[in-house]
PDB file of N, CA and C in Angstrom:
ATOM      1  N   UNK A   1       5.316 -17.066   0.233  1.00  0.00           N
ATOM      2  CA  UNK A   1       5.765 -17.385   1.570  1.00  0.00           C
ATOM      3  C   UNK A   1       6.664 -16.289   2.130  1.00  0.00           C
ATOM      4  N   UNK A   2       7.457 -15.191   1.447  1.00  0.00           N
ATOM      5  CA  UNK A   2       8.268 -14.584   2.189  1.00  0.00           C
ATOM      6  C   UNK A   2       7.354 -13.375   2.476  1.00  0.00           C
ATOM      7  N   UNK A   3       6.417 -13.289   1.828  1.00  0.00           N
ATOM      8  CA  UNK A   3       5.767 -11.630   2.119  1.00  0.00           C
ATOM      9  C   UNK A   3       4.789 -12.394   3.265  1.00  0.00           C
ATOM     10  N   UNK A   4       5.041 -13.215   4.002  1.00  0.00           N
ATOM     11  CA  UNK A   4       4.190 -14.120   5.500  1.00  0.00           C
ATOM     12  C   UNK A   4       5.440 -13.864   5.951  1.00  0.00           C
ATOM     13  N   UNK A   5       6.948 -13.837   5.738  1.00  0.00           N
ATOM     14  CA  UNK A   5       7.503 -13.714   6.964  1.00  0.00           C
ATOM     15  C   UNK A   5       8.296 -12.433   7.194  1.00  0.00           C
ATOM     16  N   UNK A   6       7.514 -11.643   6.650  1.00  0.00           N
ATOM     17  CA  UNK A   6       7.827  -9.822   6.214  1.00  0.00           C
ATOM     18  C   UNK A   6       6.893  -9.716   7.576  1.00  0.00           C
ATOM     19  N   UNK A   7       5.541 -10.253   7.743  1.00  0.00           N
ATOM     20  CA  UNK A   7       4.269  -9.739   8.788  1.00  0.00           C
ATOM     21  C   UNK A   7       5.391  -9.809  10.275  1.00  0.00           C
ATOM     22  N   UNK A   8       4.804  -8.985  11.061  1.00  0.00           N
ATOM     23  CA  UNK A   8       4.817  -9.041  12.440  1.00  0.00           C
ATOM     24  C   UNK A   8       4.287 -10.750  13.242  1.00  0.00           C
ATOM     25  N   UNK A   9       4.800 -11.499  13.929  1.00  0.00           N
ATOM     26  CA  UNK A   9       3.543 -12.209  14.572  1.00  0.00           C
ATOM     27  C   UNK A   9       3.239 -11.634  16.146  1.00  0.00           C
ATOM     28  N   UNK A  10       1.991 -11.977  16.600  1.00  0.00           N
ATOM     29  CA  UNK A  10       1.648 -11.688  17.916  1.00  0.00           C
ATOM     30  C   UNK A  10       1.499 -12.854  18.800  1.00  0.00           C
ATOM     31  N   UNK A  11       2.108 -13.044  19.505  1.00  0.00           N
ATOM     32  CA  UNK A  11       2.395 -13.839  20.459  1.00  0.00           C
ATOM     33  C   UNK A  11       1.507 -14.000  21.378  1.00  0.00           C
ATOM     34  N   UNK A  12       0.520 -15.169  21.827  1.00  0.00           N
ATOM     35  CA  UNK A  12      -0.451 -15.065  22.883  1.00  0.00           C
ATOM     36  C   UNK A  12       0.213 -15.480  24.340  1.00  0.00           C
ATOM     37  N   UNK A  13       0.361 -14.337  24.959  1.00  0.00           N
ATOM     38  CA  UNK A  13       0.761 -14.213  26.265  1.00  0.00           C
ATOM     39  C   UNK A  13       0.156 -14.223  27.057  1.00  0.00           C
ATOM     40  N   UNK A  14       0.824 -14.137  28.958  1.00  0.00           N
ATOM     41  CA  UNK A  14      -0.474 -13.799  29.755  1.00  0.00           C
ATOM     42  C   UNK A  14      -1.540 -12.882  29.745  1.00  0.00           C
ATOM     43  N   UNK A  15      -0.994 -11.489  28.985  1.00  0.00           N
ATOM     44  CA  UNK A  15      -1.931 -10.381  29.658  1.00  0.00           C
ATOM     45  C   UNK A  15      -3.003 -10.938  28.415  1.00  0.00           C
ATOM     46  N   UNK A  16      -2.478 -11.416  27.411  1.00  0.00           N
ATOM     47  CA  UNK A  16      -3.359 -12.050  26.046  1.00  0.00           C
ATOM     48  C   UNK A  16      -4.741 -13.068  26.877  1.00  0.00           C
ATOM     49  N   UNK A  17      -4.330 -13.729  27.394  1.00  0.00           N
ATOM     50  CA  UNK A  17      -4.785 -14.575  28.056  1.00  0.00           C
ATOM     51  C   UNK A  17      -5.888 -13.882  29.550  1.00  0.00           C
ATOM     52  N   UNK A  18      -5.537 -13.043  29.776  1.00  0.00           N
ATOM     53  CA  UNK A  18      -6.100 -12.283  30.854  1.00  0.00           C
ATOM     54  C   UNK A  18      -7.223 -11.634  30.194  1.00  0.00           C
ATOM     55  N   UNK A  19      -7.084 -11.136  29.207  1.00  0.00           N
ATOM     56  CA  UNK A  19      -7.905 -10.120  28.576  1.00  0.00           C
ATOM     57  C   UNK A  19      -9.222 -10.796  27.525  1.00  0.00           C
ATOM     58  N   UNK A  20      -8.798 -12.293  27.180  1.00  0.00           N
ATOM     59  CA  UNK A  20      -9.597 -13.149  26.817  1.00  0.00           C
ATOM     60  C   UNK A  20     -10.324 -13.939  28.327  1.00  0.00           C
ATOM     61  N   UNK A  21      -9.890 -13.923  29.082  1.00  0.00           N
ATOM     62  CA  UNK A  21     -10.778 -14.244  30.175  1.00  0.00           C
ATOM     63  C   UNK A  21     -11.537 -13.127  30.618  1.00  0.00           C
ATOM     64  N   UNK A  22     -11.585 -12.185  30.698  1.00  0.00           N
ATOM     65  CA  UNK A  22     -12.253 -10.642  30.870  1.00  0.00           C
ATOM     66  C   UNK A  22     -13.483 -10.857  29.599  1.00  0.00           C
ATOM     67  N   UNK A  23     -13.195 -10.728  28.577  1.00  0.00           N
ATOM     68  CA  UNK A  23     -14.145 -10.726  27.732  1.00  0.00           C
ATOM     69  C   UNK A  23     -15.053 -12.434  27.635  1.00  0.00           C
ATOM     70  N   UNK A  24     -14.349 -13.674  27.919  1.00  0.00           N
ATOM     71  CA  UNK A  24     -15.358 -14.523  27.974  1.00  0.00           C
ATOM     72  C   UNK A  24     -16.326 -14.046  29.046  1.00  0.00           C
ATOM     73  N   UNK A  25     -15.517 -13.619  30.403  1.00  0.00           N
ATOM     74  CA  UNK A  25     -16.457 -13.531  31.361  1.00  0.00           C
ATOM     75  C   UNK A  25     -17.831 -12.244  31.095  1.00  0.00           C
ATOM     76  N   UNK A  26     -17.755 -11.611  30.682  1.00  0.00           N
ATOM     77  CA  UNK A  26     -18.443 -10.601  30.287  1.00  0.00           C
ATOM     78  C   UNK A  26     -19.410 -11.238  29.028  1.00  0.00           C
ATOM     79  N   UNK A  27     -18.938 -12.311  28.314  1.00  0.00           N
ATOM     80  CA  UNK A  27     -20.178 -12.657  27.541  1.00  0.00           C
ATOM     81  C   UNK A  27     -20.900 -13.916  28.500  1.00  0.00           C
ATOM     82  N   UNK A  28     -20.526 -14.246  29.473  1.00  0.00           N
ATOM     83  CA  UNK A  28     -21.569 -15.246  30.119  1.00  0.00           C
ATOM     84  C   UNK A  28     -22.410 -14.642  31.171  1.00  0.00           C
ATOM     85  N   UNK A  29     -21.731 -13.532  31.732  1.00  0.00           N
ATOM     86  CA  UNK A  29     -22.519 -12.759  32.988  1.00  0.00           C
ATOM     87  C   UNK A  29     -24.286 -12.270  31.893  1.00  0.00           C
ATOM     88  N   UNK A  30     -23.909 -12.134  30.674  1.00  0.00           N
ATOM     89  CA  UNK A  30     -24.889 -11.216  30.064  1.00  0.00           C
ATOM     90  C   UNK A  30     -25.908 -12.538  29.375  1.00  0.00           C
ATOM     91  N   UNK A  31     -25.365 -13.533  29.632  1.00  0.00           N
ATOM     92  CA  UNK A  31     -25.799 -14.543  29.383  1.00  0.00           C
ATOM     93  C   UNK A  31     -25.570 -15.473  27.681  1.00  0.00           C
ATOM     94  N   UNK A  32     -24.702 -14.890  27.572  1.00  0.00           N
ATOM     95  CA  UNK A  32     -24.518 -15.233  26.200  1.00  0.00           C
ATOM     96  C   UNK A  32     -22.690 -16.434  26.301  1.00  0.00           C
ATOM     97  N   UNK A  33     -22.716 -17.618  25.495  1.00  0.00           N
ATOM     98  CA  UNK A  33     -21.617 -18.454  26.212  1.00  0.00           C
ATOM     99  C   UNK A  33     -20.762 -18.514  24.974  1.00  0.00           C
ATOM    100  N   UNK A  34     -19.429 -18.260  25.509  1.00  0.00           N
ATOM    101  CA  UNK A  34     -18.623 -17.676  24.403  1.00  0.00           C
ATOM    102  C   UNK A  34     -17.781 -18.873  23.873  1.00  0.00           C
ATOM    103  N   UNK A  35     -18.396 -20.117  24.336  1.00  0.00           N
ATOM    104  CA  UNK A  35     -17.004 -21.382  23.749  1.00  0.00           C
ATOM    105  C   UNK A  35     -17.458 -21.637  22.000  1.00  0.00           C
ATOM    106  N   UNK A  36     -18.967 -21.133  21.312  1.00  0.00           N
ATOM    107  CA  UNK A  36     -18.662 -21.068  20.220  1.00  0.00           C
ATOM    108  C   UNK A  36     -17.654 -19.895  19.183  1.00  0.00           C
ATOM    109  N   UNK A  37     -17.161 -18.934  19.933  1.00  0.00           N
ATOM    110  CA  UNK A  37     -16.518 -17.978  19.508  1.00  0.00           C
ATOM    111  C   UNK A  37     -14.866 -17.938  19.939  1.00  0.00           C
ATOM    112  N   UNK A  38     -14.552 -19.143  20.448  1.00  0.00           N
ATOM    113  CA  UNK A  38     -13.526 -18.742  21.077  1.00  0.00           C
ATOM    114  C   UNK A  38     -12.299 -18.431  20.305  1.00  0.00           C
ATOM    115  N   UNK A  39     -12.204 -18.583  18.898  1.00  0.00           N
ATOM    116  CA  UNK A  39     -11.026 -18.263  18.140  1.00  0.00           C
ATOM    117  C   UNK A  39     -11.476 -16.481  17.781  1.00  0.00           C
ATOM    118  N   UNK A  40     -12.339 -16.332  17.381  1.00  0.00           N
ATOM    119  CA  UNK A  40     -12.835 -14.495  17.408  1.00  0.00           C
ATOM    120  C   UNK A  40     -12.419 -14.156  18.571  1.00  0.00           C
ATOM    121  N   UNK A  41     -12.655 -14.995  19.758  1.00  0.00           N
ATOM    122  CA  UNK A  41     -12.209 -14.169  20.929  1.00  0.00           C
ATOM    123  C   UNK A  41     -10.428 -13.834  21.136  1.00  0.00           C
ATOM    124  N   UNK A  42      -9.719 -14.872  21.224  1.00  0.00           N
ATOM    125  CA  UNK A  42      -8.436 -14.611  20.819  1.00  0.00           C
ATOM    126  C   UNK A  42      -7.899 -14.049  20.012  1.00  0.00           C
ATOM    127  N   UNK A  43      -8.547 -13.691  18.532  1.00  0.00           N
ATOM    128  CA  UNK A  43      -8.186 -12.396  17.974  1.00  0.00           C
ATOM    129  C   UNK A  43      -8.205 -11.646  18.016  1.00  0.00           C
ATOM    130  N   UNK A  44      -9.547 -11.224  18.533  1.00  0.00           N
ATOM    131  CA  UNK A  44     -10.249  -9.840  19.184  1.00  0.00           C
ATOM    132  C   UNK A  44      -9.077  -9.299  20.557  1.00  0.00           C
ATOM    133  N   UNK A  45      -8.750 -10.672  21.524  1.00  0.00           N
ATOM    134  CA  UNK A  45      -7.967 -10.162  22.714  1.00  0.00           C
ATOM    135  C   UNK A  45      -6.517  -9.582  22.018  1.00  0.00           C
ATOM    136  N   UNK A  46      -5.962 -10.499  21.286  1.00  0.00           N
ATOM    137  CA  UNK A  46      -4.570  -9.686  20.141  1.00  0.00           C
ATOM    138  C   UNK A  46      -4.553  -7.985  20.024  1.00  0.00           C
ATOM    139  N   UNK A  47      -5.503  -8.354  19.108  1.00  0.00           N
ATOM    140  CA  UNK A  47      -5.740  -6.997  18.913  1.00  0.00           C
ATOM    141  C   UNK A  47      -6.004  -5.932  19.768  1.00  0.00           C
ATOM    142  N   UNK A  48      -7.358  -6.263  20.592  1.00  0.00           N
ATOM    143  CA  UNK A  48      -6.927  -5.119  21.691  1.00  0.00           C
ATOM    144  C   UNK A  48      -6.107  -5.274  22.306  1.00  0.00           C
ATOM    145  N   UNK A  49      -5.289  -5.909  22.902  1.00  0.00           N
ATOM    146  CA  UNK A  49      -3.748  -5.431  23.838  1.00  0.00           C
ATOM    147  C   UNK A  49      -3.276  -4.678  23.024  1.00  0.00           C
ATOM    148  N   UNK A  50      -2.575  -5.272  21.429  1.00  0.00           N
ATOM    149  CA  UNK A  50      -1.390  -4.191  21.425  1.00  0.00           C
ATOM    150  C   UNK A  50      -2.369  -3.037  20.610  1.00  0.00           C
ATOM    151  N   UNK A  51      -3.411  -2.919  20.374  1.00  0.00           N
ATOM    152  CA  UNK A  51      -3.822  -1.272  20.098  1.00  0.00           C
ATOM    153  C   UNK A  51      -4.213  -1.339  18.569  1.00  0.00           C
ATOM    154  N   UNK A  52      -4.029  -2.981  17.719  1.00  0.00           N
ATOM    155  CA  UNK A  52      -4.366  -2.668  16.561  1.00  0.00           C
ATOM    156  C   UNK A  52      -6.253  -2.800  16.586  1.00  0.00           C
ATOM    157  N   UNK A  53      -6.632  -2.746  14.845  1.00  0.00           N
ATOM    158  CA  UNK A  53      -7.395  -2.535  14.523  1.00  0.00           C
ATOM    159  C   UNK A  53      -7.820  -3.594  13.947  1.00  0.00           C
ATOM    160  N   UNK A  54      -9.052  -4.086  14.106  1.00  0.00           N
ATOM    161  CA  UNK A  54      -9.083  -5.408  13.288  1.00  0.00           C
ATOM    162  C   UNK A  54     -10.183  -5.576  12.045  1.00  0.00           C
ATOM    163  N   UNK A  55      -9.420  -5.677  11.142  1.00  0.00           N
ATOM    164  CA  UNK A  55     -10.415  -6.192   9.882  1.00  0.00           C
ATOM    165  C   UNK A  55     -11.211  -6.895   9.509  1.00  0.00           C
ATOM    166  N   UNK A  56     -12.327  -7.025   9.023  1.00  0.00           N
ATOM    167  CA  UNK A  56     -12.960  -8.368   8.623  1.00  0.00           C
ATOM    168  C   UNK A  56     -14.119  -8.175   7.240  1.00  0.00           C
ATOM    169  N   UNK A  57     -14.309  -9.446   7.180  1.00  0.00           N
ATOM    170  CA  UNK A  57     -15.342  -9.354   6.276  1.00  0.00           C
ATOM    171  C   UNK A  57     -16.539  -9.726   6.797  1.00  0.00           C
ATOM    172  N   UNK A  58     -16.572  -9.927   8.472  1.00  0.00           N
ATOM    173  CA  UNK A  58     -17.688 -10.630   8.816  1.00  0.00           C
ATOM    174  C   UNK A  58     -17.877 -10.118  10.238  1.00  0.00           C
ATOM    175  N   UNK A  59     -18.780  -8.868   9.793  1.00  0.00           N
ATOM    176  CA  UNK A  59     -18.783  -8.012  11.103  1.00  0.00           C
ATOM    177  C   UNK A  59     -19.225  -8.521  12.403  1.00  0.00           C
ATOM    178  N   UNK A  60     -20.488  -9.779  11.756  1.00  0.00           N
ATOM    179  CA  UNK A  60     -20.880  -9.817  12.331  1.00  0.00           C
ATOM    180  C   UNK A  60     -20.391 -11.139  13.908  1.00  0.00           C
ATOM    181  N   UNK A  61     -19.379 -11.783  13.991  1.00  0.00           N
ATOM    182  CA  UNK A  61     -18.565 -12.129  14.387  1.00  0.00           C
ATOM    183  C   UNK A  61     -17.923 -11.613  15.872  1.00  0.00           C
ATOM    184  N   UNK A  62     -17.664 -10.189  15.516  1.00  0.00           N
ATOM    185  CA  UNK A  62     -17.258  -9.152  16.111  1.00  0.00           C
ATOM    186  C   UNK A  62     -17.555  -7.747  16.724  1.00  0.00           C
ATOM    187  N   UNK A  63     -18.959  -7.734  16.240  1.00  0.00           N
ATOM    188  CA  UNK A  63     -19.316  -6.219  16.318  1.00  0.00           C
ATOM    189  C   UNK A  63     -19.645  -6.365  17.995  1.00  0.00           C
ATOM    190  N   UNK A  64     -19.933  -7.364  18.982  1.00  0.00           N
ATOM    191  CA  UNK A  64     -20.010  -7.099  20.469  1.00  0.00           C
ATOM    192  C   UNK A  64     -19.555  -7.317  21.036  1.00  0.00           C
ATOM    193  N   UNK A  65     -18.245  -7.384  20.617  1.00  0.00           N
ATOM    194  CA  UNK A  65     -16.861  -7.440  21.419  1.00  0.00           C
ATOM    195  C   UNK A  65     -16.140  -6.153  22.119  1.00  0.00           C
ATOM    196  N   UNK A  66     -16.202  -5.648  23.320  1.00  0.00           N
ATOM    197  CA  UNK A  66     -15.997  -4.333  23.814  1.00  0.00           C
ATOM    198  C   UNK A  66     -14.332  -4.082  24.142  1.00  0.00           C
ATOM    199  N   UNK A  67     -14.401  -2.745  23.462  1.00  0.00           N
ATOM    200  CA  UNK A  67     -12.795  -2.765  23.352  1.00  0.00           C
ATOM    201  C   UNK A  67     -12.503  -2.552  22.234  1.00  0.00           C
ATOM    202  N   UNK A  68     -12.404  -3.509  21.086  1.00  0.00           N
ATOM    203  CA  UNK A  68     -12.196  -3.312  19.739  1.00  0.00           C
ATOM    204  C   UNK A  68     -12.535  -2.139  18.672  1.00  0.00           C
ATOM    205  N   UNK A  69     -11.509  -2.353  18.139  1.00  0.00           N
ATOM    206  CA  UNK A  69     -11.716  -1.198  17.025  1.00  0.00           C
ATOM    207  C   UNK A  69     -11.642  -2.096  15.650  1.00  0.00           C
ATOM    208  N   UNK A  70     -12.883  -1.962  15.437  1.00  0.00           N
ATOM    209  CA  UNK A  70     -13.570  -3.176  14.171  1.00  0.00           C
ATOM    210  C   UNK A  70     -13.744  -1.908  13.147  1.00  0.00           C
ATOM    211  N   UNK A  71     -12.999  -2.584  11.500  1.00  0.00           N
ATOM    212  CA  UNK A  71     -13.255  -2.211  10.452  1.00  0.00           C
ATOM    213  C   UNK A  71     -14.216  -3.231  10.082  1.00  0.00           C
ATOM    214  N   UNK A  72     -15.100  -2.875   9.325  1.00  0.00           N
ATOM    215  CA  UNK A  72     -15.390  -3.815   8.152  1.00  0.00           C
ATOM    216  C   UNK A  72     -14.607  -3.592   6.735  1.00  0.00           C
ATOM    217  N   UNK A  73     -14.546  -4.670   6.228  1.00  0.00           N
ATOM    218  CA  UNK A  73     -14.031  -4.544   4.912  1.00  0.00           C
ATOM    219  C   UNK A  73     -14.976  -5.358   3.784  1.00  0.00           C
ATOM    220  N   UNK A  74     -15.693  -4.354   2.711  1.00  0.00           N
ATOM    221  CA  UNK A  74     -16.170  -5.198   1.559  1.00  0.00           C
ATOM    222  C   UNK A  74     -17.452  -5.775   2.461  1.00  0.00           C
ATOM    223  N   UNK A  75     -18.283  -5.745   3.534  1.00  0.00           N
ATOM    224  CA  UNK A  75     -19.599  -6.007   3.889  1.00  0.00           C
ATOM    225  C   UNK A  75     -19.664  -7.523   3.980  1.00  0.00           C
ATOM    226  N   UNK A  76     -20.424  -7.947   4.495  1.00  0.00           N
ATOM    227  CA  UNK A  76     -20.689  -9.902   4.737  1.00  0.00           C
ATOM    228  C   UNK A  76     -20.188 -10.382   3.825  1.00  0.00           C
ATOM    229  N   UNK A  77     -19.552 -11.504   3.827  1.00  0.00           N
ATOM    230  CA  UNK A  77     -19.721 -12.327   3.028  1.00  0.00           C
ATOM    231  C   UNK A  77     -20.800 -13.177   2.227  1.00  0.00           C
ATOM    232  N   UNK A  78     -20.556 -13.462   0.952  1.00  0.00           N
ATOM    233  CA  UNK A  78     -21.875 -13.384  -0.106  1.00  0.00           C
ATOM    234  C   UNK A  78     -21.805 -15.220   0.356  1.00  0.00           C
ATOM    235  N   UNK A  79     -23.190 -15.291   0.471  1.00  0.00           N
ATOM    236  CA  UNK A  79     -24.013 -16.874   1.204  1.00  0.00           C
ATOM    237  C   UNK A  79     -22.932 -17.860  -0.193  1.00  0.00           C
ATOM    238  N   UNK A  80     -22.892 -19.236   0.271  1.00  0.00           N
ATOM    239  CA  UNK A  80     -22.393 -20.562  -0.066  1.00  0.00           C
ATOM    240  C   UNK A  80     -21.110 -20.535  -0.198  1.00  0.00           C
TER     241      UNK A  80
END
């Protein structure tokens, strides 16, 4: 528990909030509807505001999210 309160937290703010409405809107114009993604989307918006980089094990989640700077880490996750 103390090396959790060593981390930074990020706070979802307006421009947080602005920037997740930018990107829902951009996945429905293209026709694609983003209320099954909407927690990827709020991470994804985190991250791009303040400039980090975001990790995952599950690229696929994330890889058409514009803006982001997506690592993968360690490739998909292995099925069950």
């Amino acid at each position: 528990m103390n090396r959790l309160k060593k981390k930074p937290t990020l706070v979802i703010d307006e421009e947080t909030g602005v920037i997740f409405g930018n990107l829902a809107a951009q996945f429905r114009k293209t026709g694609r509807e983003p209320d099954f993604r909407v927690q990827d989307i709020w991470i994804a918006s985190q991250a791009i505001q303040h400039g980090h980089r975001l990790l995952t094990r599950n690229p696929r989640d994330f890889k058409d999210i514009p803006g982001l700077d997506l690592i993968v880490f360690g490739g998909a996750r292995p099925p069950g």
